[in-house]
PDB file of N, CA and C in Angstrom:
ATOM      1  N   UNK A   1       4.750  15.801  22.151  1.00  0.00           N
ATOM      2  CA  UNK A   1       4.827  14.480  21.552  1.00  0.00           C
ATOM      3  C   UNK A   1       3.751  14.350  20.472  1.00  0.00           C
ATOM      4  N   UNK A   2       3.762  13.732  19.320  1.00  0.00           N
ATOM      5  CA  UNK A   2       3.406  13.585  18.376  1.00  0.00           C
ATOM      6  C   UNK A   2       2.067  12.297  18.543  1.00  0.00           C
ATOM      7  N   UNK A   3       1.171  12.422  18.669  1.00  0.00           N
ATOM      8  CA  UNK A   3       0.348  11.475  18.747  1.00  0.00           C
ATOM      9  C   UNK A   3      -0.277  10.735  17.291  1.00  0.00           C
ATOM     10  N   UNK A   4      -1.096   9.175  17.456  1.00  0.00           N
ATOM     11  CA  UNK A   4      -0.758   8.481  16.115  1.00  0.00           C
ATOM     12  C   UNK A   4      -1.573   9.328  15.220  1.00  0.00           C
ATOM     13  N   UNK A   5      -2.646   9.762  15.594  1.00  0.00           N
ATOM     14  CA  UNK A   5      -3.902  10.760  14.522  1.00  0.00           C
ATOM     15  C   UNK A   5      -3.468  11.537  14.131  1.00  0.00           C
ATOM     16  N   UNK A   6      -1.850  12.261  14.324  1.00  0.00           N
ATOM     17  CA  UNK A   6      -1.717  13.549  13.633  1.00  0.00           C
ATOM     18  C   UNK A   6      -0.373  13.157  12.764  1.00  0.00           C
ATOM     19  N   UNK A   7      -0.123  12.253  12.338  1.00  0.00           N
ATOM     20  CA  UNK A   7       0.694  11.795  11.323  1.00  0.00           C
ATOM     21  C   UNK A   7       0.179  11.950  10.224  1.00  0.00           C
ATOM     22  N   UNK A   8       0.661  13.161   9.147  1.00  0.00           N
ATOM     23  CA  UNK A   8       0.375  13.115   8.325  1.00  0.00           C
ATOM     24  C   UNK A   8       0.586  12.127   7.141  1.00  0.00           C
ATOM     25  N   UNK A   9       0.460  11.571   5.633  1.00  0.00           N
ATOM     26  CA  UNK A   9       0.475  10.422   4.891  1.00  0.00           C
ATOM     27  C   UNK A   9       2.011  10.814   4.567  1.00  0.00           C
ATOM     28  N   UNK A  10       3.105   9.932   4.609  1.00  0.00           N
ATOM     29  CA  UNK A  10       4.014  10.041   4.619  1.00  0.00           C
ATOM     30  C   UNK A  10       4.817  10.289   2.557  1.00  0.00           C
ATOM     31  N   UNK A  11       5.344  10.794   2.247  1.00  0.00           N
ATOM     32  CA  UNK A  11       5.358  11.064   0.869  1.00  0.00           C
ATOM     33  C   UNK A  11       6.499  10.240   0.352  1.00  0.00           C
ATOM     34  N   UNK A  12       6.171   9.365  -0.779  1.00  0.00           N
ATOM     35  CA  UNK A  12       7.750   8.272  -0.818  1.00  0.00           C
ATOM     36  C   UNK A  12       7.155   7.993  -2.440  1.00  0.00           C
ATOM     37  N   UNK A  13       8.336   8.660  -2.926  1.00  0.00           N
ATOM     38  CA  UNK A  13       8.643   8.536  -4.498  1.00  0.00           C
ATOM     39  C   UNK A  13       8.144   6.536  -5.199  1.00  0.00           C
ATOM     40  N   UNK A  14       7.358   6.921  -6.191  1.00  0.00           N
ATOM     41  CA  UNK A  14       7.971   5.470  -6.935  1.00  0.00           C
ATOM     42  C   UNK A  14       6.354   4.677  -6.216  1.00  0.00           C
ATOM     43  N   UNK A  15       5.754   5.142  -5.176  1.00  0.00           N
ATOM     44  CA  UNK A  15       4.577   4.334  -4.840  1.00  0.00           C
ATOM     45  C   UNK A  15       3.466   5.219  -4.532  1.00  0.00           C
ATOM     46  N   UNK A  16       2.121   5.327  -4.515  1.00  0.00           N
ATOM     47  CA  UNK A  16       1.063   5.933  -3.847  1.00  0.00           C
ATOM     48  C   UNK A  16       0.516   4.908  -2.789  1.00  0.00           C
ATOM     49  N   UNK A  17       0.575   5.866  -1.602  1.00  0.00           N
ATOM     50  CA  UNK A  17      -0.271   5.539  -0.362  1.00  0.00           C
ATOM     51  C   UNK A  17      -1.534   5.958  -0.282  1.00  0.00           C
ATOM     52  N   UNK A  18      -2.512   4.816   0.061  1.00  0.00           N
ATOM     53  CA  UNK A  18      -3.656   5.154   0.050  1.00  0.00           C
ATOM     54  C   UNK A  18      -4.088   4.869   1.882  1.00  0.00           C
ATOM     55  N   UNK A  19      -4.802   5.702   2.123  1.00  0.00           N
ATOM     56  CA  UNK A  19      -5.363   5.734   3.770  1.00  0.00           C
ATOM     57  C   UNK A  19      -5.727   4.836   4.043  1.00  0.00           C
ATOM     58  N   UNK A  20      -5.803   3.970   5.334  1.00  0.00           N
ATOM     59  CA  UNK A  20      -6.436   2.508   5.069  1.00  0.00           C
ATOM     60  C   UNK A  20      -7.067   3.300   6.587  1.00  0.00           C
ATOM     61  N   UNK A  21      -6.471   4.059   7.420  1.00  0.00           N
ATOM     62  CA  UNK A  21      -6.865   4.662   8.690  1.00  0.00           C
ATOM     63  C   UNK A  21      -5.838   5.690   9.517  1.00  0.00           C
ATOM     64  N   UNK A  22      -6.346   6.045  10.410  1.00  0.00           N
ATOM     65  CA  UNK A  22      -5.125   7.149  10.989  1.00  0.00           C
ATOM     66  C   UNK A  22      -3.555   7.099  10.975  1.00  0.00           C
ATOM     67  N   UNK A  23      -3.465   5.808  11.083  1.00  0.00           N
ATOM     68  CA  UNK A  23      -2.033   5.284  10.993  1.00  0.00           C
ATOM     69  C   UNK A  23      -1.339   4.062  10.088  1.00  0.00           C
ATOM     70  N   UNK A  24      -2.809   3.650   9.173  1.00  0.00           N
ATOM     71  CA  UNK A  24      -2.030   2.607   7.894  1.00  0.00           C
ATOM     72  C   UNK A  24      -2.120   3.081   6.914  1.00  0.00           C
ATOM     73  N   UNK A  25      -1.818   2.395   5.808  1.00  0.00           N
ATOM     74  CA  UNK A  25      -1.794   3.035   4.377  1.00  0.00           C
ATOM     75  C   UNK A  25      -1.254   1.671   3.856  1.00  0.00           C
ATOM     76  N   UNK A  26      -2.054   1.111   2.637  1.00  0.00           N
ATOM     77  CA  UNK A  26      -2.317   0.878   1.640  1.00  0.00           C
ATOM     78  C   UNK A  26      -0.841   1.365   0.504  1.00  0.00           C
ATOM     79  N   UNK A  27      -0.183   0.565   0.303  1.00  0.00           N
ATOM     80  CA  UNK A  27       1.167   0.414  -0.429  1.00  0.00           C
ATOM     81  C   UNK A  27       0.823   0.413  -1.942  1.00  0.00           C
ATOM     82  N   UNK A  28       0.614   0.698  -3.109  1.00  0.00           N
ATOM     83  CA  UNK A  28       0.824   0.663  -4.585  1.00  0.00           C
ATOM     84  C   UNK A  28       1.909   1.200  -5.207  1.00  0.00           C
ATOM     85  N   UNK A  29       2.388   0.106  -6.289  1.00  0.00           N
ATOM     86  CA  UNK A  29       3.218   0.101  -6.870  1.00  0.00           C
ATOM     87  C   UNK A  29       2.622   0.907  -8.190  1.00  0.00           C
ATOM     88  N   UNK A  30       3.468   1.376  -8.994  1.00  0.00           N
ATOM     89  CA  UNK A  30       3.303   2.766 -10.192  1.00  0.00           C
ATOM     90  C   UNK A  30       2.422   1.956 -11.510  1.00  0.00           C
ATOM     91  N   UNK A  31       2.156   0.420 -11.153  1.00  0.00           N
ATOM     92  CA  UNK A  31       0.678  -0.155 -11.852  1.00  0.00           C
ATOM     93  C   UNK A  31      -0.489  -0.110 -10.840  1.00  0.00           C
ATOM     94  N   UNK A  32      -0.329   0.024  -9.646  1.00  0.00           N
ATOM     95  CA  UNK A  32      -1.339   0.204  -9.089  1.00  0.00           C
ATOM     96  C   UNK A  32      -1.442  -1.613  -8.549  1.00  0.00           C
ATOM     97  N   UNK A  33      -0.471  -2.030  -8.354  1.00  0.00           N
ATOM     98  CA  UNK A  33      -0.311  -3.594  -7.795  1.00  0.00           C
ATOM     99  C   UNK A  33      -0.655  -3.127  -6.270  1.00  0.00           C
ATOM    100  N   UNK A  34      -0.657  -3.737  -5.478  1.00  0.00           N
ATOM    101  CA  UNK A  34      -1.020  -3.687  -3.920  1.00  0.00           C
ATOM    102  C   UNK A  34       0.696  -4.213  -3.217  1.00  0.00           C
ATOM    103  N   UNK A  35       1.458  -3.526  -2.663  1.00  0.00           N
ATOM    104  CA  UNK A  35       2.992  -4.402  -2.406  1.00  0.00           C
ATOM    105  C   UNK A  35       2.708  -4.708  -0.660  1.00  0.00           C
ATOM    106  N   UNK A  36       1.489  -3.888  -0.336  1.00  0.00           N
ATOM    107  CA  UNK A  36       2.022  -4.120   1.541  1.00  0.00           C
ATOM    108  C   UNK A  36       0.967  -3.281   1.965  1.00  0.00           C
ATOM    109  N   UNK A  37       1.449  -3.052   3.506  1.00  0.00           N
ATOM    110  CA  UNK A  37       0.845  -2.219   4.278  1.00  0.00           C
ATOM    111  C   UNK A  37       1.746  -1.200   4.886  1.00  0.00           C
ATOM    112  N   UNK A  38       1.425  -0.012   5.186  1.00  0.00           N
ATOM    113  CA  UNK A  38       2.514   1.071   6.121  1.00  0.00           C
ATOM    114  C   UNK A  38       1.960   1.315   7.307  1.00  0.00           C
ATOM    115  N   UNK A  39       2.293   0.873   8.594  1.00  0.00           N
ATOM    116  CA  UNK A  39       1.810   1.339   9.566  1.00  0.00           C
ATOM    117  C   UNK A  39       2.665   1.970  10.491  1.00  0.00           C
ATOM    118  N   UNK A  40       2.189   3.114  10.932  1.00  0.00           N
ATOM    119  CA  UNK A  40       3.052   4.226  11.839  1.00  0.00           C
ATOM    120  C   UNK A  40       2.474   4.019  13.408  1.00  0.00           C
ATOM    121  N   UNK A  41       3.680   4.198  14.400  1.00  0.00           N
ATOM    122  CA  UNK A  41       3.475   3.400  15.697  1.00  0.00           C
ATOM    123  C   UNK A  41       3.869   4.865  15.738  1.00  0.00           C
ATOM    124  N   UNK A  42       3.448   5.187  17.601  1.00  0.00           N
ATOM    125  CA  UNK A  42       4.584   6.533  17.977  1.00  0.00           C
ATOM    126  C   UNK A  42       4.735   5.637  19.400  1.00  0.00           C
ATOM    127  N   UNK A  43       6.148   5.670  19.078  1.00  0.00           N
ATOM    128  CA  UNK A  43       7.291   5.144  20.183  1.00  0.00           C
ATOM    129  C   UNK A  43       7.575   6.003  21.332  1.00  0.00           C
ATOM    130  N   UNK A  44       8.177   5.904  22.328  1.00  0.00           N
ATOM    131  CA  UNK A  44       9.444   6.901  23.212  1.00  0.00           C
ATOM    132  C   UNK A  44       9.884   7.377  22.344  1.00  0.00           C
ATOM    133  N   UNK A  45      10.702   7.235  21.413  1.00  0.00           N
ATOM    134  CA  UNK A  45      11.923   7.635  20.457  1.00  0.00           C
ATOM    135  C   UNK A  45      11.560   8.266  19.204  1.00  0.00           C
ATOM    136  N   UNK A  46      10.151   8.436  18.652  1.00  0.00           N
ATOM    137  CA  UNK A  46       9.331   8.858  17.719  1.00  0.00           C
ATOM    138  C   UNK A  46       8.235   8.511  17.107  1.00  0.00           C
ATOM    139  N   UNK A  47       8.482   8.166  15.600  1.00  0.00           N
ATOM    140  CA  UNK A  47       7.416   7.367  14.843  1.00  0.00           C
ATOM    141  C   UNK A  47       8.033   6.632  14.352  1.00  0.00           C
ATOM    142  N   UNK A  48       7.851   4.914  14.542  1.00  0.00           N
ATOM    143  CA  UNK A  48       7.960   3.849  14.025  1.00  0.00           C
ATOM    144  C   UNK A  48       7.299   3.522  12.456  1.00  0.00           C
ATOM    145  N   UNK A  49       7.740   3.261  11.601  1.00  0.00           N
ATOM    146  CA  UNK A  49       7.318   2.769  10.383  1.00  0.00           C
ATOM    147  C   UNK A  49       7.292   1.111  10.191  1.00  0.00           C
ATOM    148  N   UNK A  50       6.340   0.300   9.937  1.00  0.00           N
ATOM    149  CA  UNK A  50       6.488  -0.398   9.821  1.00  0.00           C
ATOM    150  C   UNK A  50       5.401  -1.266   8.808  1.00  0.00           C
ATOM    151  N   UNK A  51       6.608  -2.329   8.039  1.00  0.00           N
ATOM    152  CA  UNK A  51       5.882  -2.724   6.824  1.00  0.00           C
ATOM    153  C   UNK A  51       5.647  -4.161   7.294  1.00  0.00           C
ATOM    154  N   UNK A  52       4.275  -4.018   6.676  1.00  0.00           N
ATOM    155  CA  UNK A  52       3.300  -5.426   6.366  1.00  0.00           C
ATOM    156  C   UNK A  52       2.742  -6.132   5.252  1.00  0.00           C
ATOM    157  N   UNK A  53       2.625  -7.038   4.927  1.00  0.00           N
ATOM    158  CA  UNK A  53       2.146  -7.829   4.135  1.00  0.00           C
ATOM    159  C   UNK A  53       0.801  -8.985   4.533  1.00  0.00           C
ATOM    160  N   UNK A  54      -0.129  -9.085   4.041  1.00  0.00           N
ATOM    161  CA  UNK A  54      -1.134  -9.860   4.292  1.00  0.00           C
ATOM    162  C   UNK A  54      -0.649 -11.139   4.388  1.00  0.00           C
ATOM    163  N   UNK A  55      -1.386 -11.882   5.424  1.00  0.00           N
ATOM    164  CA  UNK A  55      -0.886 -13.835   4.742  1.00  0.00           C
ATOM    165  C   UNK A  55      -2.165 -14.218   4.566  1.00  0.00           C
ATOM    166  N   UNK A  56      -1.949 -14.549   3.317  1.00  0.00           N
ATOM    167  CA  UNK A  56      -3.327 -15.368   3.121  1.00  0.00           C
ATOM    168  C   UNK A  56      -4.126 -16.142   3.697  1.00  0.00           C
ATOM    169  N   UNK A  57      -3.043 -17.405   4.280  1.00  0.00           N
ATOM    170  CA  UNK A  57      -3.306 -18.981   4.574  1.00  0.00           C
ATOM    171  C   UNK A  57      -3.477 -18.447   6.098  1.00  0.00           C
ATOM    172  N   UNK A  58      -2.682 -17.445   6.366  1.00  0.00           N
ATOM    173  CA  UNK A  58      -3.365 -17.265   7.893  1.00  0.00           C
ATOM    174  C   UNK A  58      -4.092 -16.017   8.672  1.00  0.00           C
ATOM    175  N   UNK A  59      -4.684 -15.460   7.048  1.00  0.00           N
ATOM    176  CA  UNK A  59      -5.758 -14.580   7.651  1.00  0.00           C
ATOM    177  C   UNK A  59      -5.531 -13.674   8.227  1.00  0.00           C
ATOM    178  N   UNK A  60      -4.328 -12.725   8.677  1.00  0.00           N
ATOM    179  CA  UNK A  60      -4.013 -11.632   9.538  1.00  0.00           C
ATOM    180  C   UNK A  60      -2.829 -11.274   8.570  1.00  0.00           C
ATOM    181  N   UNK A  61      -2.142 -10.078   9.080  1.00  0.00           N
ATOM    182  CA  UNK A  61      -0.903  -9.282   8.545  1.00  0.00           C
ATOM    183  C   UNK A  61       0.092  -9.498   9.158  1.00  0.00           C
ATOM    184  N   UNK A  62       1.283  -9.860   8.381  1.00  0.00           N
ATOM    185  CA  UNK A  62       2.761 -10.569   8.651  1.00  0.00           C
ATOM    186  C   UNK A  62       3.786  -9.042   8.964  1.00  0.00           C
ATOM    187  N   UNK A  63       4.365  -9.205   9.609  1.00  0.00           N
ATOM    188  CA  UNK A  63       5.078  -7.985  10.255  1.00  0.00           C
ATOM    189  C   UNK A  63       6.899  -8.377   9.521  1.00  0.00           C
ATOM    190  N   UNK A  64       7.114  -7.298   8.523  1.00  0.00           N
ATOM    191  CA  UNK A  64       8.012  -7.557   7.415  1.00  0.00           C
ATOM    192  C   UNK A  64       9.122  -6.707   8.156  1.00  0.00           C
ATOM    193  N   UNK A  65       8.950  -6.023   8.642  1.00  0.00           N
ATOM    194  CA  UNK A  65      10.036  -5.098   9.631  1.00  0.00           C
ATOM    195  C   UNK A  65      10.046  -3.627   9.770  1.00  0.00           C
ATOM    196  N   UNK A  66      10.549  -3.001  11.097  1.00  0.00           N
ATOM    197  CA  UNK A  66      10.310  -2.145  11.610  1.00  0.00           C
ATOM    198  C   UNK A  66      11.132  -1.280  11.414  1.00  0.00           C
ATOM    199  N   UNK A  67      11.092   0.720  10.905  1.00  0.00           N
ATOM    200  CA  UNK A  67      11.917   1.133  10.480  1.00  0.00           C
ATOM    201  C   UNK A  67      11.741   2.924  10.986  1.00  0.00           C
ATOM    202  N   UNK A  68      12.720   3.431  10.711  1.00  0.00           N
ATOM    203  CA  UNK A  68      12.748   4.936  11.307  1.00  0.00           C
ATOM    204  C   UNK A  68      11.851   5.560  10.152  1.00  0.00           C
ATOM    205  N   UNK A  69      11.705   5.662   9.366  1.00  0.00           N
ATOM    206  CA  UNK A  69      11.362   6.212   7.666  1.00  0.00           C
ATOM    207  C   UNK A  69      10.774   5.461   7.183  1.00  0.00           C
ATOM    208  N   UNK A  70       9.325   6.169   6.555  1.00  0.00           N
ATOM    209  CA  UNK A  70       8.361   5.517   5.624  1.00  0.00           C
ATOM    210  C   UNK A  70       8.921   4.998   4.154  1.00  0.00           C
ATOM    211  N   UNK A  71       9.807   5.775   4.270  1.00  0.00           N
ATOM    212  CA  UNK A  71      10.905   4.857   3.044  1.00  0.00           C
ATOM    213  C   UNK A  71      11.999   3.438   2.707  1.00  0.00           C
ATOM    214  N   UNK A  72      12.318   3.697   3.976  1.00  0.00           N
ATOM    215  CA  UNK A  72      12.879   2.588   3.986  1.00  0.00           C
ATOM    216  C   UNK A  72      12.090   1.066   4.228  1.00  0.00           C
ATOM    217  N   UNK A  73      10.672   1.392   4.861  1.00  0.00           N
ATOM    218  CA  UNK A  73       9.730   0.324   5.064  1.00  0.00           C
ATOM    219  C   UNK A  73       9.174   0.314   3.456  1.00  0.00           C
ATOM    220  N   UNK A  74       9.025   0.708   2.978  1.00  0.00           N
ATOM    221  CA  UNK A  74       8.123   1.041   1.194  1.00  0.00           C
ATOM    222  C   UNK A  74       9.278   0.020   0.776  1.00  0.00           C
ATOM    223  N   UNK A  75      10.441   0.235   0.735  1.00  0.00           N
ATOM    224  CA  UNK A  75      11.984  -0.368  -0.116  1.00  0.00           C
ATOM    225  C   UNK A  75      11.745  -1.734   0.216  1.00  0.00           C
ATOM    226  N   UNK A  76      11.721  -2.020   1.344  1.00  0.00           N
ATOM    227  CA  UNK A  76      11.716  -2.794   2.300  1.00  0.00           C
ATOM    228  C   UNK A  76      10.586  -4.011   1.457  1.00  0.00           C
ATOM    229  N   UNK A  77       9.512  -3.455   1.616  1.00  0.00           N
ATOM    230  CA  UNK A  77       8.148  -4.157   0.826  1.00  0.00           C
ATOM    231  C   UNK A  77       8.153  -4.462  -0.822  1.00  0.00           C
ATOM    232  N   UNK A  78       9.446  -3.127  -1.276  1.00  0.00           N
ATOM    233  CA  UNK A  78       9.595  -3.858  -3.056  1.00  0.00           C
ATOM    234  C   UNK A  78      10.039  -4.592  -3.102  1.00  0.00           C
ATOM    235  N   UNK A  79      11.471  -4.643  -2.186  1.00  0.00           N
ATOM    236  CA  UNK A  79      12.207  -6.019  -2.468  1.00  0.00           C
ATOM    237  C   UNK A  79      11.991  -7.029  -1.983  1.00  0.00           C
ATOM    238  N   UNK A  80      11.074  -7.384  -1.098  1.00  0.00           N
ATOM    239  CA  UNK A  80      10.633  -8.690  -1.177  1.00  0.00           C
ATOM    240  C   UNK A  80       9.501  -9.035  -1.908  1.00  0.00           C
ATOM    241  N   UNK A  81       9.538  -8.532  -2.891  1.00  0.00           N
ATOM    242  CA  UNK A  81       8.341  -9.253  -3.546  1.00  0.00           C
ATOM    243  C   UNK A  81       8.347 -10.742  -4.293  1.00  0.00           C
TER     244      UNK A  81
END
């Protein structure tokens, strides 16, 4: 089984991930805008991807939705912008 420290930074066209810790990363868009957060869970079933966004007004990170692929959570975080 794959434990969370040995997830390597997941590679997804169109954005750079920056390390935020073993299992987040720091979302930029190809200006270098900030779109989210990537955080990798390890489930029963594998590694969970899942995208976040800061809330301002309430001080913690908003949970944007949960996904099989660091890609589809990245997509996930452009289009709601």
């Amino acid at each position: 089984m794959t434990t969370v420290t040995e997830i390597p930074t997941p590679a997804v066209r169109g954005v750079r991930l920056l390390p935020v810790s073993a299992r987040r990363w720091r979302v930029l868009d190809r200006r270098g805008v900030v779109i989210g957060h990537l955080r990798a869970d390890t489930v029963a079933a594998g590694i969970r991807f899942r995208a976040e966004r800061f809330d301002l007004a309430a001080a913690r990170m908003r949970p944007i939705g949960s996904f099989w692929n660091a890609h589809e959570a990245v997509e996930c975080l452009r289009h709601l912008r």
